[in-house]
PDB file of N, CA and C in Angstrom:
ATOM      1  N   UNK A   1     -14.148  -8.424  31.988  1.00  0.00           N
ATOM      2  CA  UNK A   1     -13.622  -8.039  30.694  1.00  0.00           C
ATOM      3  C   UNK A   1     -14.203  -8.944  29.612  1.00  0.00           C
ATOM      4  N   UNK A   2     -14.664  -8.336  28.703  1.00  0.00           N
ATOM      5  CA  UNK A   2     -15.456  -9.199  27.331  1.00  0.00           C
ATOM      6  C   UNK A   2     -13.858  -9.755  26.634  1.00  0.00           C
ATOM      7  N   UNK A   3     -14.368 -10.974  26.178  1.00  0.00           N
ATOM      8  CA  UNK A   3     -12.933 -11.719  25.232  1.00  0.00           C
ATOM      9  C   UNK A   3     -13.041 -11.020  23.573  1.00  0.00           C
ATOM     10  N   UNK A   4     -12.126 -11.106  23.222  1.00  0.00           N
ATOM     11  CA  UNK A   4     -12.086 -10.933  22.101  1.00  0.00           C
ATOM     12  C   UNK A   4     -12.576 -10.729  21.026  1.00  0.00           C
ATOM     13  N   UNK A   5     -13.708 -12.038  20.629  1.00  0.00           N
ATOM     14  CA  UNK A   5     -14.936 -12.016  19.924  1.00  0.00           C
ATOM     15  C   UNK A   5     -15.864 -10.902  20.077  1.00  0.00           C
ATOM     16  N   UNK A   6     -16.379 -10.739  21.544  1.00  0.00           N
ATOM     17  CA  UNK A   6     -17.295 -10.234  21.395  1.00  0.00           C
ATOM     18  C   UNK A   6     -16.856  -8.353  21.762  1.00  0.00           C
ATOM     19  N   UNK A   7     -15.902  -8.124  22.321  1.00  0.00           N
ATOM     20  CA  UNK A   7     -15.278  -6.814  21.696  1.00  0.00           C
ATOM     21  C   UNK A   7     -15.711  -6.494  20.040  1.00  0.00           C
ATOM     22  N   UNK A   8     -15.273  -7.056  19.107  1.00  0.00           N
ATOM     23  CA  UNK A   8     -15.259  -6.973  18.062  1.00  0.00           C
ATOM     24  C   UNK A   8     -16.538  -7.020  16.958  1.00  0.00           C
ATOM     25  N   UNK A   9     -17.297  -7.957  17.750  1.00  0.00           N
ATOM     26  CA  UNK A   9     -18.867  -7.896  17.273  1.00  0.00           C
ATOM     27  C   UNK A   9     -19.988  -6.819  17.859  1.00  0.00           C
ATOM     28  N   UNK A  10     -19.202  -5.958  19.259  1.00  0.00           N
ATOM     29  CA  UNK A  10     -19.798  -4.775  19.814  1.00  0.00           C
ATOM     30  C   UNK A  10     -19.327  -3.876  19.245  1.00  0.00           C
ATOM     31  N   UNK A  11     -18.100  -3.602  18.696  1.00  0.00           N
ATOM     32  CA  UNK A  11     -17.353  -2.626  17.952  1.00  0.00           C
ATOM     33  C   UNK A  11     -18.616  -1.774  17.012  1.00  0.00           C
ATOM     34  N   UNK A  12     -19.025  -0.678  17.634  1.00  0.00           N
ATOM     35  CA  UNK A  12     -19.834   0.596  16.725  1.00  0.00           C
ATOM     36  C   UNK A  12     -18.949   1.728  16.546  1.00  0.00           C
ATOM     37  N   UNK A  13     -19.087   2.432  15.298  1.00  0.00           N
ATOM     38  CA  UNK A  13     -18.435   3.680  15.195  1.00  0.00           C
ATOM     39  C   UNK A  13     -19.209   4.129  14.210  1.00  0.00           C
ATOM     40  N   UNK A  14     -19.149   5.226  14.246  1.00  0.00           N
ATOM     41  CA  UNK A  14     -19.959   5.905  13.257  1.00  0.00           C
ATOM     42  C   UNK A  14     -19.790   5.731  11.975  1.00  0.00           C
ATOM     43  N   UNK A  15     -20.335   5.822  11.021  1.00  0.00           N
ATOM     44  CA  UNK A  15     -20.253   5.612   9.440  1.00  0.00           C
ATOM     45  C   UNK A  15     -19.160   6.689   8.744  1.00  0.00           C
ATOM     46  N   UNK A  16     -18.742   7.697   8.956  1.00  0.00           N
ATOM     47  CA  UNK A  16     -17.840   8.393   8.888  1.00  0.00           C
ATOM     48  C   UNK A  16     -16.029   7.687   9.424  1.00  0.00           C
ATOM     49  N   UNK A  17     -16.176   7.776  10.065  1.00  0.00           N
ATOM     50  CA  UNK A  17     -15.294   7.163  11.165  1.00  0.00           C
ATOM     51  C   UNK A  17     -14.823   5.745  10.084  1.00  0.00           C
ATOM     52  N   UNK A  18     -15.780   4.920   9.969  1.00  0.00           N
ATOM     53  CA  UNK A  18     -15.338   3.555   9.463  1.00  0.00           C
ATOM     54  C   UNK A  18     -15.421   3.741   8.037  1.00  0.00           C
ATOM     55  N   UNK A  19     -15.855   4.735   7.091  1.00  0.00           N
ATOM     56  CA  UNK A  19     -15.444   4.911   5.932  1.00  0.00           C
ATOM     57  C   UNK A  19     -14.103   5.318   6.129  1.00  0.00           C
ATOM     58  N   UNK A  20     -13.845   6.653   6.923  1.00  0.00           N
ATOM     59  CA  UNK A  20     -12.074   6.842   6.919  1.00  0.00           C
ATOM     60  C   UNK A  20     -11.198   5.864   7.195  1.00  0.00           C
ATOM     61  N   UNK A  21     -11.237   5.009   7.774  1.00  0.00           N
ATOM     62  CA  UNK A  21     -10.447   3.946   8.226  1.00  0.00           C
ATOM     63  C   UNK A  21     -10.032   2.953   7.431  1.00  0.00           C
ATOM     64  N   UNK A  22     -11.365   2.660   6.237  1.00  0.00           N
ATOM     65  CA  UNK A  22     -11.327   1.489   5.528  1.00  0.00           C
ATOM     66  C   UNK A  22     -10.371   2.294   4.100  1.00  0.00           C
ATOM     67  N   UNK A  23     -10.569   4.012   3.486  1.00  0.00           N
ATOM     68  CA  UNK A  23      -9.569   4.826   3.272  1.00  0.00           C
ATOM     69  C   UNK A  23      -8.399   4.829   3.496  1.00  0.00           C
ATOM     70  N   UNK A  24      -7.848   4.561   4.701  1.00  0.00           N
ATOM     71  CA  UNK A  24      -6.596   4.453   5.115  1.00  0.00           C
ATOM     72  C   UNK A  24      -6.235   3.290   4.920  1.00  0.00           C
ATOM     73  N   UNK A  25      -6.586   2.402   5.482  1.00  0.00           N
ATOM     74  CA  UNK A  25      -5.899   1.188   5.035  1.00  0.00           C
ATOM     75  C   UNK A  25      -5.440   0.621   4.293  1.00  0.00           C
ATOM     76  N   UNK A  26      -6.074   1.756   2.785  1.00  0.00           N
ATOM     77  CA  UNK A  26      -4.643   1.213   1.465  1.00  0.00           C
ATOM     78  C   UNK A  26      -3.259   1.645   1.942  1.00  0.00           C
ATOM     79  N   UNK A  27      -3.071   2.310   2.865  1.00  0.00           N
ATOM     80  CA  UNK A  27      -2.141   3.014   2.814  1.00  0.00           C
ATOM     81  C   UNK A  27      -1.509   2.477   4.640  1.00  0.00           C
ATOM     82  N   UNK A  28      -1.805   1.640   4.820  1.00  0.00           N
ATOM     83  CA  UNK A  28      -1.079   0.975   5.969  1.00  0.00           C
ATOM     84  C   UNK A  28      -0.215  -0.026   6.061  1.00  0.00           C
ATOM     85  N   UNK A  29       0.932  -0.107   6.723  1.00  0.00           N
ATOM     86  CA  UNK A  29       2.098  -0.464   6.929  1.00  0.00           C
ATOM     87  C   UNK A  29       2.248  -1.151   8.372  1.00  0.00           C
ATOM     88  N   UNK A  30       2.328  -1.901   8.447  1.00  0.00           N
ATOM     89  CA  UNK A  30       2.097  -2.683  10.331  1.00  0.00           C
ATOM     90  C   UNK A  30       3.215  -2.548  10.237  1.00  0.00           C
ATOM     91  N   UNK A  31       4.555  -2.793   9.767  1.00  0.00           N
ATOM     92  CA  UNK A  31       5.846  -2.754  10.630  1.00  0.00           C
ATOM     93  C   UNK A  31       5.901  -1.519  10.889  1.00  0.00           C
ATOM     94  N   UNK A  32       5.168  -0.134   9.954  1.00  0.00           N
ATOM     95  CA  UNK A  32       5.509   1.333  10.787  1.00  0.00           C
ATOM     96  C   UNK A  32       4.540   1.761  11.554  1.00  0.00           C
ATOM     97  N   UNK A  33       2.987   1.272  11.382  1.00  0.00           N
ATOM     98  CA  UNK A  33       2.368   2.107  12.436  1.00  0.00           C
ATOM     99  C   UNK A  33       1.745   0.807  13.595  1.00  0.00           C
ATOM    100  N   UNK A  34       2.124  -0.149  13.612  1.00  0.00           N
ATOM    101  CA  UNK A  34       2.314  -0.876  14.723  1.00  0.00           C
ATOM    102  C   UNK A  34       3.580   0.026  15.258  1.00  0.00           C
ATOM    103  N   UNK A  35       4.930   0.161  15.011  1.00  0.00           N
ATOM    104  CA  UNK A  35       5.545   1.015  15.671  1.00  0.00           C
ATOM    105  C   UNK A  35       5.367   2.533  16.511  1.00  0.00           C
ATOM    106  N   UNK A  36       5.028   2.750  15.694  1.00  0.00           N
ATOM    107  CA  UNK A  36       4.130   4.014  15.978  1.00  0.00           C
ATOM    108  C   UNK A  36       3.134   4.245  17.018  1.00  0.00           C
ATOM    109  N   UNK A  37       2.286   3.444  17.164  1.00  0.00           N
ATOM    110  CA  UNK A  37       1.340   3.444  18.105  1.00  0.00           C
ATOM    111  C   UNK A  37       1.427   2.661  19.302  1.00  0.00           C
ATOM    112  N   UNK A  38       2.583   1.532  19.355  1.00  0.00           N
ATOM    113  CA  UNK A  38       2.847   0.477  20.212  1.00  0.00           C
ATOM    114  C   UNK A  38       4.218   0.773  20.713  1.00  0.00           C
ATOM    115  N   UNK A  39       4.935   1.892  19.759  1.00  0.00           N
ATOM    116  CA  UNK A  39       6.113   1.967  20.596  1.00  0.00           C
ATOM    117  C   UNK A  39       7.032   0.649  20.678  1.00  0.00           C
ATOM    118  N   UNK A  40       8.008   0.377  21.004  1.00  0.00           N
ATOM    119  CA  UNK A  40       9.226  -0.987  21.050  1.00  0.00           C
ATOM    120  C   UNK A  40       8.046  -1.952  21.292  1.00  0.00           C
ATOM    121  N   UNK A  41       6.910  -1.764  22.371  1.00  0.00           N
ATOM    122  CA  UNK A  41       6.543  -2.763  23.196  1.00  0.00           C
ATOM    123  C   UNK A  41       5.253  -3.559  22.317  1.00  0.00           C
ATOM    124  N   UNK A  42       5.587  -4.297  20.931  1.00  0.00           N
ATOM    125  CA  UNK A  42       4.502  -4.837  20.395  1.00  0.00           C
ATOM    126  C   UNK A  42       4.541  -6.737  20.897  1.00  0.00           C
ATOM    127  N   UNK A  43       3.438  -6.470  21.164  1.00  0.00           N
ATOM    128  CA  UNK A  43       2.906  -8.092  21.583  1.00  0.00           C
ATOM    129  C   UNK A  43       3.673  -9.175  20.492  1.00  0.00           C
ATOM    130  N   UNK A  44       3.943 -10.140  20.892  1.00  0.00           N
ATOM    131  CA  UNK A  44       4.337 -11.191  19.460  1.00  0.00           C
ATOM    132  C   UNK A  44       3.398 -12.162  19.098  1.00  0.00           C
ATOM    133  N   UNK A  45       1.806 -12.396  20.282  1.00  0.00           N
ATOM    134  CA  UNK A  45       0.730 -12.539  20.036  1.00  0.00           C
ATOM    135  C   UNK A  45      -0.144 -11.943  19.649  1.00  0.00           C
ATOM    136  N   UNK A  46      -1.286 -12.293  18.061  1.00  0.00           N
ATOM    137  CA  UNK A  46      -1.740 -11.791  17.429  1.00  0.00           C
ATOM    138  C   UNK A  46      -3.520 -11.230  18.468  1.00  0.00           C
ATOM    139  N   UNK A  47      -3.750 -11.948  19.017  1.00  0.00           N
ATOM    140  CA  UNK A  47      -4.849 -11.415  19.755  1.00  0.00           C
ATOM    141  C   UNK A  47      -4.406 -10.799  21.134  1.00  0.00           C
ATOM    142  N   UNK A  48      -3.143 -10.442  21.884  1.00  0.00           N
ATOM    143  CA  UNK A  48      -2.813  -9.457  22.525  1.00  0.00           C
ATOM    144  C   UNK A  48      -2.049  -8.402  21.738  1.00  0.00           C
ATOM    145  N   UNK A  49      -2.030  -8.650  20.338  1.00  0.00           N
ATOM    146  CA  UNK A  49      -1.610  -7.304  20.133  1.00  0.00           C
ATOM    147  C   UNK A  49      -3.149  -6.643  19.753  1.00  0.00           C
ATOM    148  N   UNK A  50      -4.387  -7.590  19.231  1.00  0.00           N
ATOM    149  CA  UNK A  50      -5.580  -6.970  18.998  1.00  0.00           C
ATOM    150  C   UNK A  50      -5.908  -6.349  20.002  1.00  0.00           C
ATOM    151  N   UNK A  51      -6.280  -6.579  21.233  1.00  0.00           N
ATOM    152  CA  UNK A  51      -6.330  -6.556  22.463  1.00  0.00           C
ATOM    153  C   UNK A  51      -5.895  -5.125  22.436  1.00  0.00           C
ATOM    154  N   UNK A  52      -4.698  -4.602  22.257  1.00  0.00           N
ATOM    155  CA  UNK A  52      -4.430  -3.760  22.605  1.00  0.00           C
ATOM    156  C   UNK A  52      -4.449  -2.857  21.957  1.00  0.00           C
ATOM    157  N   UNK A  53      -4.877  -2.921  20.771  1.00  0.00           N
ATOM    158  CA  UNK A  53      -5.108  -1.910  19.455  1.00  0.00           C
ATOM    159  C   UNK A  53      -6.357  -1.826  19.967  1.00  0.00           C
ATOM    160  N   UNK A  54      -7.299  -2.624  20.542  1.00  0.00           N
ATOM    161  CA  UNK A  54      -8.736  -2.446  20.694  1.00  0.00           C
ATOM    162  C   UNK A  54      -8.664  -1.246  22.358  1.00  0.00           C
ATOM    163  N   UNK A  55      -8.147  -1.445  23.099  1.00  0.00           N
ATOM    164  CA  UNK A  55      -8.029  -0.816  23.884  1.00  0.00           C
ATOM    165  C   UNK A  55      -7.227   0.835  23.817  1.00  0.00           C
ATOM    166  N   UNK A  56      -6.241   0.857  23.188  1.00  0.00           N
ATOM    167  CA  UNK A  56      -6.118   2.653  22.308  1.00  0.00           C
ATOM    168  C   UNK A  56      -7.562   3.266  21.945  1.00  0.00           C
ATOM    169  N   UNK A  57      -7.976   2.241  21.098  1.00  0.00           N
ATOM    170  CA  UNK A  57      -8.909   2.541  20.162  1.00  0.00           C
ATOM    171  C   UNK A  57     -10.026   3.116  20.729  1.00  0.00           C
ATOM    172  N   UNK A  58     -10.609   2.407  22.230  1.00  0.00           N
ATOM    173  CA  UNK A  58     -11.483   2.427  22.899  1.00  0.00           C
ATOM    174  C   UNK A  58     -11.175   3.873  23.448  1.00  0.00           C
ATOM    175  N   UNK A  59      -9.723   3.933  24.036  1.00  0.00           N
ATOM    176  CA  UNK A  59      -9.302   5.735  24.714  1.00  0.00           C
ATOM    177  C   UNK A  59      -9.808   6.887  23.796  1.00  0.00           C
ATOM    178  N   UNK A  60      -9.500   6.526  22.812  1.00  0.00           N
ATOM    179  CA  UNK A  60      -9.651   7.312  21.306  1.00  0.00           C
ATOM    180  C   UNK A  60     -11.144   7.519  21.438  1.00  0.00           C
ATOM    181  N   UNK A  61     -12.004   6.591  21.350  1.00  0.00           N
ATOM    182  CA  UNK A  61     -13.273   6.875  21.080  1.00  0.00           C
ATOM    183  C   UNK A  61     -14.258   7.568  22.741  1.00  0.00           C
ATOM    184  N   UNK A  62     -13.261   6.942  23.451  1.00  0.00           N
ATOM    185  CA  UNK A  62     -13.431   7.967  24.876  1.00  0.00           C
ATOM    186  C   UNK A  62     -13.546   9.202  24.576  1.00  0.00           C
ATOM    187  N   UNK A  63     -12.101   9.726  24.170  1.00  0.00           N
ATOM    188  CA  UNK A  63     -12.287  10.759  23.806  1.00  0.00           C
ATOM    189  C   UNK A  63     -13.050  11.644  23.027  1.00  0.00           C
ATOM    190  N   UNK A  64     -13.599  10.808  22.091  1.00  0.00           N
ATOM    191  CA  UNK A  64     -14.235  11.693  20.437  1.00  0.00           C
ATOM    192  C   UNK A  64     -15.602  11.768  21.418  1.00  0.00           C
ATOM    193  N   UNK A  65     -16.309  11.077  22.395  1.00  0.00           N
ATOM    194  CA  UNK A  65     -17.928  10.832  22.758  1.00  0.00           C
ATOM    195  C   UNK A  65     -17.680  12.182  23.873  1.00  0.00           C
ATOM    196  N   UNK A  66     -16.219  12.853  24.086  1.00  0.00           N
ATOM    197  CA  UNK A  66     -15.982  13.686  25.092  1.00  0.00           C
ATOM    198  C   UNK A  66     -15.566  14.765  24.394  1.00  0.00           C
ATOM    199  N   UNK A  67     -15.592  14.864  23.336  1.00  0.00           N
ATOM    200  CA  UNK A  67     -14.775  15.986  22.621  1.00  0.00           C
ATOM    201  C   UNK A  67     -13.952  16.548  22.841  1.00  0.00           C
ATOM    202  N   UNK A  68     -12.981  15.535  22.794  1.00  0.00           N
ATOM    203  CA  UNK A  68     -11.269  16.048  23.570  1.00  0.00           C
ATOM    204  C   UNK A  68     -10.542  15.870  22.169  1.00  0.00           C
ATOM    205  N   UNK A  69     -10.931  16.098  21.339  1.00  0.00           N
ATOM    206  CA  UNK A  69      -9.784  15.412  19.846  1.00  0.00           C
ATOM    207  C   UNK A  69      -8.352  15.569  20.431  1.00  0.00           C
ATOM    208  N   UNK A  70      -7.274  14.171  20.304  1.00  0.00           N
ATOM    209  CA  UNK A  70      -6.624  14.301  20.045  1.00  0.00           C
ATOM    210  C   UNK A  70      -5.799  14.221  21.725  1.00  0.00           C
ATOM    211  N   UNK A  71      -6.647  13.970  22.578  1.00  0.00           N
ATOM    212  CA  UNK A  71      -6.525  13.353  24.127  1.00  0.00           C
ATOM    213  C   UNK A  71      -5.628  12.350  23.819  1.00  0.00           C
ATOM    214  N   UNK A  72      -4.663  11.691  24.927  1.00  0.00           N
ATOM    215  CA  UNK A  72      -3.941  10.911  24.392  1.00  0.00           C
ATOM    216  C   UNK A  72      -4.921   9.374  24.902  1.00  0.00           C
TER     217      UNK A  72
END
């Protein structure tokens, strides 16, 4: 398993993809969509909760390279 760092310095997504995201983020709220996506069970460590936002994220992009939109 790669640590942390270098997850994050491999992190590619398409230019689309990371324009929408950087879009959204005026509009993000960690106490609701940390809820949301983590369910009760949020880490109270800041790099296992990255960790695990990076790992959704990774299912997610599983999916989009498979064209499943919306796979859980």
């Amino acid at each position: 398993m790669q640590d942390l760092t270098s997850r994050l310095f491999t992190l590619a997504r398409p230019r689309l993809l990371s324009r929408a995201a950087r879009i959204g983020a005026d509009d993000y709220s960690r106490s609701r969509d940390l809820k949301r996506l983590l369910g009760a069970a949020i880490p109270n460590r800041q790099s296992l909760l990255l960790i695990r936002l990076l790992d959704l994220e990774a299912e997610q992009d599983a999916a989009r390279r498979n064209s499943s939109p919306g796979s859980p």
